[in-house]
Protein backbone atom coordinates (compact mmCIF):
# COMPACT_ATOMS: atom_id res chain seq x y z
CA UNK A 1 9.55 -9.55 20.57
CA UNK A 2 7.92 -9.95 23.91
CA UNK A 3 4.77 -12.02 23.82
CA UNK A 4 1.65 -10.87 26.30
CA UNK A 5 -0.85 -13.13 27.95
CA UNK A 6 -2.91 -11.62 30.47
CA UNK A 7 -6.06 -12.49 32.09
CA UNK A 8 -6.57 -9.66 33.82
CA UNK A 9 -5.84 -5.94 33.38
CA UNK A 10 -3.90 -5.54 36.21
CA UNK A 11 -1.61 -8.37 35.17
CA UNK A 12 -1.22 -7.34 31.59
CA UNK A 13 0.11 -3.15 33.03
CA UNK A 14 2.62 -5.15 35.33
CA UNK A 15 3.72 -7.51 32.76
CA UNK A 16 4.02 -3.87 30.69
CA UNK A 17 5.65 -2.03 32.92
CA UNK A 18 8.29 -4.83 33.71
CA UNK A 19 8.94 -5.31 29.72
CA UNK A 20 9.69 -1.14 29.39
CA UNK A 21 11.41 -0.67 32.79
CA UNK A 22 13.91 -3.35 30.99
CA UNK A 23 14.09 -1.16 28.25
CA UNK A 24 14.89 2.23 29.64
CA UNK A 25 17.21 0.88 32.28
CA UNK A 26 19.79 0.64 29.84
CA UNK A 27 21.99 3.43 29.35
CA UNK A 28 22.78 3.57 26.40
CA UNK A 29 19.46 2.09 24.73
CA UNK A 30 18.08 3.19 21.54
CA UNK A 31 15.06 5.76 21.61
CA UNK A 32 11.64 3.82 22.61
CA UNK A 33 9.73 3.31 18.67
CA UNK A 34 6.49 1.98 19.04
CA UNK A 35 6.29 -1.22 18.19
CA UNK A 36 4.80 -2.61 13.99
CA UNK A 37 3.03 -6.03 15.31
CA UNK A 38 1.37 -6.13 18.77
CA UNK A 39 0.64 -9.71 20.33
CA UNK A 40 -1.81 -9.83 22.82
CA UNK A 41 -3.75 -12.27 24.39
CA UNK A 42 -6.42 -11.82 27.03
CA UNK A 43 -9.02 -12.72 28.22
CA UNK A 44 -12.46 -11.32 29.47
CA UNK A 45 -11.25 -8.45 29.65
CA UNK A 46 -12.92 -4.87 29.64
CA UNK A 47 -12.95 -3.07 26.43
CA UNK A 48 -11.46 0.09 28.09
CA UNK A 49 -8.85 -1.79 29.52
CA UNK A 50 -7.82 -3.04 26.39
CA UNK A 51 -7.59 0.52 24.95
CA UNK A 52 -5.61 1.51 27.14
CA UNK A 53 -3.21 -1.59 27.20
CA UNK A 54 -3.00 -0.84 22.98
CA UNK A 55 -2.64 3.49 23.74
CA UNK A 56 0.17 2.48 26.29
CA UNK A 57 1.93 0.00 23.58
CA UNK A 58 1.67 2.70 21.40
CA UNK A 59 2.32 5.34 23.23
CA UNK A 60 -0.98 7.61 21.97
CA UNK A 61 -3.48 8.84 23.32
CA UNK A 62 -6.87 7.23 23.51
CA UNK A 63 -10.20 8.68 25.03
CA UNK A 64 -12.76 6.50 25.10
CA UNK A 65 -16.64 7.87 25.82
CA UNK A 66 -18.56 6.53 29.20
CA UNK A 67 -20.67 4.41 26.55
CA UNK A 68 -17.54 2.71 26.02
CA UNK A 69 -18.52 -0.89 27.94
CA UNK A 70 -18.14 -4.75 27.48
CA UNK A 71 -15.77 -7.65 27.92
CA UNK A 72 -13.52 -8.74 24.91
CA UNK A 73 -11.61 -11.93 24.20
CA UNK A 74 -8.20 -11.52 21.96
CA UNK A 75 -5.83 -14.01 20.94
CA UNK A 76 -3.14 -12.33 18.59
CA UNK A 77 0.09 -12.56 17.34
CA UNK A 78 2.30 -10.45 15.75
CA UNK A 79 -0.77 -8.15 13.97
CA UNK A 80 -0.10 -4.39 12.90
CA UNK A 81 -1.32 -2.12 15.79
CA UNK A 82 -3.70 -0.49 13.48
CA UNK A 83 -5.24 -3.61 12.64
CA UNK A 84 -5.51 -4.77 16.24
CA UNK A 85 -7.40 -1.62 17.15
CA UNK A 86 -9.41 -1.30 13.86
CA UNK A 87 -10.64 -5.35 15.19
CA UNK A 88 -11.03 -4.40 18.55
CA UNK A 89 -13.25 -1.40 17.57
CA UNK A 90 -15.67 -3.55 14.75
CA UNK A 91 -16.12 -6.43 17.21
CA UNK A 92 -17.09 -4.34 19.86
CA UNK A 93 -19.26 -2.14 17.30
CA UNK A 94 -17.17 1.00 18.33
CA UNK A 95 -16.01 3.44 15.69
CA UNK A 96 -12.46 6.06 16.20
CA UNK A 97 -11.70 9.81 15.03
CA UNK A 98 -8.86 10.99 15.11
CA UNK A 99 -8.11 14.45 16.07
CA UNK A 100 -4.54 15.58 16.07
CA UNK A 101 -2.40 13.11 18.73
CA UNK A 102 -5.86 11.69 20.12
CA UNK A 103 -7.99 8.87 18.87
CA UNK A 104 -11.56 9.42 19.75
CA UNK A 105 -13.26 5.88 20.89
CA UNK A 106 -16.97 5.72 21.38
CA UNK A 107 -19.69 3.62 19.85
CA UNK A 108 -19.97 3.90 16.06
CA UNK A 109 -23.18 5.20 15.93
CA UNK A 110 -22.39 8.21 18.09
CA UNK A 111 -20.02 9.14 15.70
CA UNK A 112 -22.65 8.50 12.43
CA UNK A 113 -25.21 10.28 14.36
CA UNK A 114 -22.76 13.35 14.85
CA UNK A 115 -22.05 13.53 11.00
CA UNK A 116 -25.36 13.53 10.45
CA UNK A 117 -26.07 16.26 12.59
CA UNK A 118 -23.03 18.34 11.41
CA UNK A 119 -24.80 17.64 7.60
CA UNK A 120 -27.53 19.00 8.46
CA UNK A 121 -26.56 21.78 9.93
CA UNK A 122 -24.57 23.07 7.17
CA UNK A 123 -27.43 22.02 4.94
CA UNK A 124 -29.35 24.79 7.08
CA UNK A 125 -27.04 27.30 7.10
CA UNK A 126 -26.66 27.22 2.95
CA UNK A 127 -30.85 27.42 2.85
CA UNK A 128 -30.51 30.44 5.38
CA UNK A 129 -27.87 32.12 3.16
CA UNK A 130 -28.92 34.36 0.68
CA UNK A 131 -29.15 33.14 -2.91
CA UNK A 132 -27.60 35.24 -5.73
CA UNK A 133 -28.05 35.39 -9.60
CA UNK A 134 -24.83 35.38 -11.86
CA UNK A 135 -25.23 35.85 -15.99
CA UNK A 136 -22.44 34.78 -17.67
CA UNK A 137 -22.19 35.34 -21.39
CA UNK A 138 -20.60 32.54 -23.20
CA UNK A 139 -18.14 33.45 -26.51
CA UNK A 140 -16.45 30.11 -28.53
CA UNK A 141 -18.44 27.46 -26.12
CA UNK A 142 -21.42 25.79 -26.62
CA UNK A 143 -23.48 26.60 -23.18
CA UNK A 144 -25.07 23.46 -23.12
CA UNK A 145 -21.99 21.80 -23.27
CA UNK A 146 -20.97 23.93 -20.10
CA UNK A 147 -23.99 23.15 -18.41
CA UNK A 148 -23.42 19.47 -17.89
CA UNK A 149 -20.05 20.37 -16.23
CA UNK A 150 -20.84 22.97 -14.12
CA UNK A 151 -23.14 20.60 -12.38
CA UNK A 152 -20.97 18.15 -11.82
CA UNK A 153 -18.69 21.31 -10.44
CA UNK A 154 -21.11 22.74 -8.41
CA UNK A 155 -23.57 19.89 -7.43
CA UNK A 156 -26.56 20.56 -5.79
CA UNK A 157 -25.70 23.90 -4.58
CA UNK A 158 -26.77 25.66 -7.77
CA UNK A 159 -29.12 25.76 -10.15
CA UNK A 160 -27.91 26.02 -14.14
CA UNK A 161 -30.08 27.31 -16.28
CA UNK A 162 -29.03 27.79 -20.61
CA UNK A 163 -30.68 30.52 -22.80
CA UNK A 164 -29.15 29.14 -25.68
CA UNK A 165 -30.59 32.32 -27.87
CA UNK A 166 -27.84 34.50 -26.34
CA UNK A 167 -25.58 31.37 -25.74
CA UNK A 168 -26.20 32.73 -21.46
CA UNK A 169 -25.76 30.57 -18.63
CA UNK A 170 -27.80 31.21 -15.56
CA UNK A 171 -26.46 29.91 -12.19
CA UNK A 172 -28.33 30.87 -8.99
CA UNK A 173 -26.65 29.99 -5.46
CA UNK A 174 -25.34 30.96 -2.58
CA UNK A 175 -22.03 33.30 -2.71
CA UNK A 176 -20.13 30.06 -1.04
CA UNK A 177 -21.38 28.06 -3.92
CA UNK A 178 -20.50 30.52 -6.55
CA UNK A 179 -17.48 31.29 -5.23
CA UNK A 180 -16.19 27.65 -6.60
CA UNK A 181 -17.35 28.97 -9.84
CA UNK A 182 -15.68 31.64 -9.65
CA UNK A 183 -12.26 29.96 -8.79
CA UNK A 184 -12.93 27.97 -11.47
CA UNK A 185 -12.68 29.80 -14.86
């Protein structure tokens, strides 16, 4: 295994391109595998630069966001890729999603701020939707006994309610909601 030290970006792609030219100038060399460890050592070195130095070791695909900015130090030998990117990401307080072949790079509250959003949202949709009533008669069961595990079943997106003098359960909730209810029994 080839060892990289680079202080600069540029040097680090030439030293790259030299090690896989050597590779695939062979004609009857194996098919390229990407590599388990990575060692890599640079230093000051942009962020995005890195990425791409780990996406072209890899051979994935990285995007990385405009907000994607600073200079990193590394020092490593022989770590697992995934490790190398997961500390390249936390040091740099940048967060990944993956999406198919491509790994998403941008700062990790971007991403948190995006889930968020995409809660809420559905949260909103569910309060626009239209909320339905289901009675369900209850034969050889005790209803309260039901009760306690349709709401762990249904969470928060339905209300339970017991008339235990017709042994009835109650469940109000959107159709989406009910629908896992009705899958259920």
């Amino acid at each position: 295994m080839t060892r990289l030290r680079c202080t600069s970006m540029a040097l680090c792609l030439v030293l790259l391109l030299s090690l896989s030219a050597g590779h695939t100038s062979r004609a009857t060399a194996a098919p390229a595998t990407s590599p388990k460890t990575v060692p890599l050592d640079v230093q000051g070195t942009d962020v995005r630069d890195v990425l791409r130095l780990l996406a072209e070791t890899r051979g994935v695909n990285i995007l990385a966001s405009g907000e994607v900015r600073g200079n990193i130090t590394i020092r490593l030998v022989d770590v697992p890729w995934e490790q190398v990117l997961e500390a390249v990401l936390k040091l740099t307080g940048l967060a990944q999603e993956r999406q198919g072949n491509i790994i998403l790079v941008a700062p990790a509250e971007r991403f948190r701020s995006a889930r968020e959003e995409r809660v809420r949202a559905r949260q909103a949709e569910a309060q626009t939707e239209p909320k339905i009533t289901r009675v369900v008669p209850v034969n050889y069961a005790s209803v309260t006994q039901l009760k306690a595990t349709l709401e762990r079943l249904l969470g928060a997106c339905a209300t339970i309610a017991v008339d235990g003098r017709t042994n009835t359960l109650i469940l109000s909730g959107t159709s989406a909601c009910l629908r896992v209810w009705e899958g259920a029994h």
